[in-house]
C-alpha atoms as a PDB file:
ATOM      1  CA  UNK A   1      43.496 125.680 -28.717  1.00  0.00           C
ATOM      2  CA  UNK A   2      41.756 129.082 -29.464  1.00  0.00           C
ATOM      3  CA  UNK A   3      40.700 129.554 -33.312  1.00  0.00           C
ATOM      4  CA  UNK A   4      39.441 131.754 -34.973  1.00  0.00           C
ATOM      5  CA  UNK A   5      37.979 135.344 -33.740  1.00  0.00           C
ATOM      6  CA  UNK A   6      35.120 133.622 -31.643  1.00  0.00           C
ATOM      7  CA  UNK A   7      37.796 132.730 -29.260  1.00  0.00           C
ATOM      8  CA  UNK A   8      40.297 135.548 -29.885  1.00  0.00           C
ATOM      9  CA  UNK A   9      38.428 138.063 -28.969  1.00  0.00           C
ATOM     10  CA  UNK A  10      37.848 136.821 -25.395  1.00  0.00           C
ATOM     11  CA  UNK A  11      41.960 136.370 -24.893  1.00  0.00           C
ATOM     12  CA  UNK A  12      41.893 140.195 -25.872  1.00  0.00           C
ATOM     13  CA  UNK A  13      39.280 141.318 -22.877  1.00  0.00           C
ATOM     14  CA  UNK A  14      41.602 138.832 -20.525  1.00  0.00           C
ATOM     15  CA  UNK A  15      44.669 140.582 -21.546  1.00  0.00           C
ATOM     16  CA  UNK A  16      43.250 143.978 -20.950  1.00  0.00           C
ATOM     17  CA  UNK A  17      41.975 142.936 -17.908  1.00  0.00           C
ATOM     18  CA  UNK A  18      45.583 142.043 -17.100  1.00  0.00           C
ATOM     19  CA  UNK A  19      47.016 144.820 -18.204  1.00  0.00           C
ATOM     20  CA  UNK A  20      44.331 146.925 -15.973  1.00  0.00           C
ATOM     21  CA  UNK A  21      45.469 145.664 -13.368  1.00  0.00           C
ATOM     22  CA  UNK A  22      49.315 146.275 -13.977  1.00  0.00           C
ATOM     23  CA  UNK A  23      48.066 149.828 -14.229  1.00  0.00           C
ATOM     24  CA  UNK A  24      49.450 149.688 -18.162  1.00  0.00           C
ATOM     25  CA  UNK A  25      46.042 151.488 -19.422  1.00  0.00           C
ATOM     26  CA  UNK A  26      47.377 152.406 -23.345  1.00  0.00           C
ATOM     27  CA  UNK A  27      47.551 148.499 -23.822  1.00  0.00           C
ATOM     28  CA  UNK A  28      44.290 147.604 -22.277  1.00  0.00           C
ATOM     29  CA  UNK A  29      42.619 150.090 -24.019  1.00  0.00           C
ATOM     30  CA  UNK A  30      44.031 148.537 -27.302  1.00  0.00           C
ATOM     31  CA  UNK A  31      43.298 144.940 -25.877  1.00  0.00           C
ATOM     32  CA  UNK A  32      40.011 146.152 -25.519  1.00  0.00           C
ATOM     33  CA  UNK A  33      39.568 147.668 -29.128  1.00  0.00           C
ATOM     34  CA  UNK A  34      40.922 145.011 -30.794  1.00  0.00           C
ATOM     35  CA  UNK A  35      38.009 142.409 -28.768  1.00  0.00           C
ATOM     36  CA  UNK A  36      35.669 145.369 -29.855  1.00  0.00           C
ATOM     37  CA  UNK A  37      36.751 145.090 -33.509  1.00  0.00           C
ATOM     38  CA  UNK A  38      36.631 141.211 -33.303  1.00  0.00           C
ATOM     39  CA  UNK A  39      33.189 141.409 -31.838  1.00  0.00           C
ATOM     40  CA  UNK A  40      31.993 143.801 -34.971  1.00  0.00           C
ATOM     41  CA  UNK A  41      33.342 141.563 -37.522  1.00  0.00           C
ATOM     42  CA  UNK A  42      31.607 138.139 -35.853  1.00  0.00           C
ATOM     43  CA  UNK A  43      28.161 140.345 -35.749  1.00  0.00           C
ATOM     44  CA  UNK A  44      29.127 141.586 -39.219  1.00  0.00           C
ATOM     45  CA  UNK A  45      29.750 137.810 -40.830  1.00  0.00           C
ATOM     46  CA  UNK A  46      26.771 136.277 -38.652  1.00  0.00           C
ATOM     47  CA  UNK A  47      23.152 136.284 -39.928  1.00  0.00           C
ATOM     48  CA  UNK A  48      21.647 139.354 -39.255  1.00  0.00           C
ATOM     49  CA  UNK A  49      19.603 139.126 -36.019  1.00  0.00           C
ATOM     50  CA  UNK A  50      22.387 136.849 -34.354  1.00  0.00           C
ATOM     51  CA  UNK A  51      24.831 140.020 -35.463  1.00  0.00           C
ATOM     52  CA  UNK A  52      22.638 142.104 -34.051  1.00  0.00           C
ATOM     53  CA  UNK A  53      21.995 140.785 -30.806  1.00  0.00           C
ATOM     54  CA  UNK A  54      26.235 140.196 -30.505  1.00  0.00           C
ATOM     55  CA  UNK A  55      25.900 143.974 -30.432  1.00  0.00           C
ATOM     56  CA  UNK A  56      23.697 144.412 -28.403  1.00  0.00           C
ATOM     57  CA  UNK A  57      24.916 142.434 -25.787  1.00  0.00           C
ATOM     58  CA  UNK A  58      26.765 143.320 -22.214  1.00  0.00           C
ATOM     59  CA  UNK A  59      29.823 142.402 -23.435  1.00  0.00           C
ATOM     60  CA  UNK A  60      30.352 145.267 -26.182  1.00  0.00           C
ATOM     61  CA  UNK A  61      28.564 147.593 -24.027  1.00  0.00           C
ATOM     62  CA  UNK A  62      31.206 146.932 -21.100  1.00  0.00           C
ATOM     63  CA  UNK A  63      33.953 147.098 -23.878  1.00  0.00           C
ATOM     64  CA  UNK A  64      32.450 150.315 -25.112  1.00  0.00           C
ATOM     65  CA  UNK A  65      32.723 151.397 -21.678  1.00  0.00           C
ATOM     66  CA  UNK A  66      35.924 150.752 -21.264  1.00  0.00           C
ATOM     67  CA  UNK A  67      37.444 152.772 -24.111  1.00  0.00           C
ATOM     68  CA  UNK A  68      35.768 156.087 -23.122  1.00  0.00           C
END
């Protein structure tokens, strides 16, 4: 079982990825923001240099990406 936002925000990236593919881009572009928002608040409760490398890292810059 997924807990947490350290989990949940990798279901959300799935689901947009699903719903890419199903051509339904309004909900994977929320999907996506709402990983993106997850991703902020683990870098935001996490010490500071592990919060800063979370946003530093591939994975927000594909989300970021993915929303423009």
């Amino acid at each position: 079982m997924v807990r947490g936002p350290l989990g949940a925000w990798r279901i959300y990236v799935t689901l947009g990825d699903l719903y890419q593919a199903t051509r339904r881009a309004d909900q994977a572009r929320t999907s996506f923001g709402t990983a993106l928002q997850l991703l902020n608040f683990i870098a935001a409760s996490a010490p500071e240099a592990l919060g800063r490398s979370t946003l530093d890292s591939e994975k927000v810059r594909s989300l970021e990406q993915r929303l423009s």
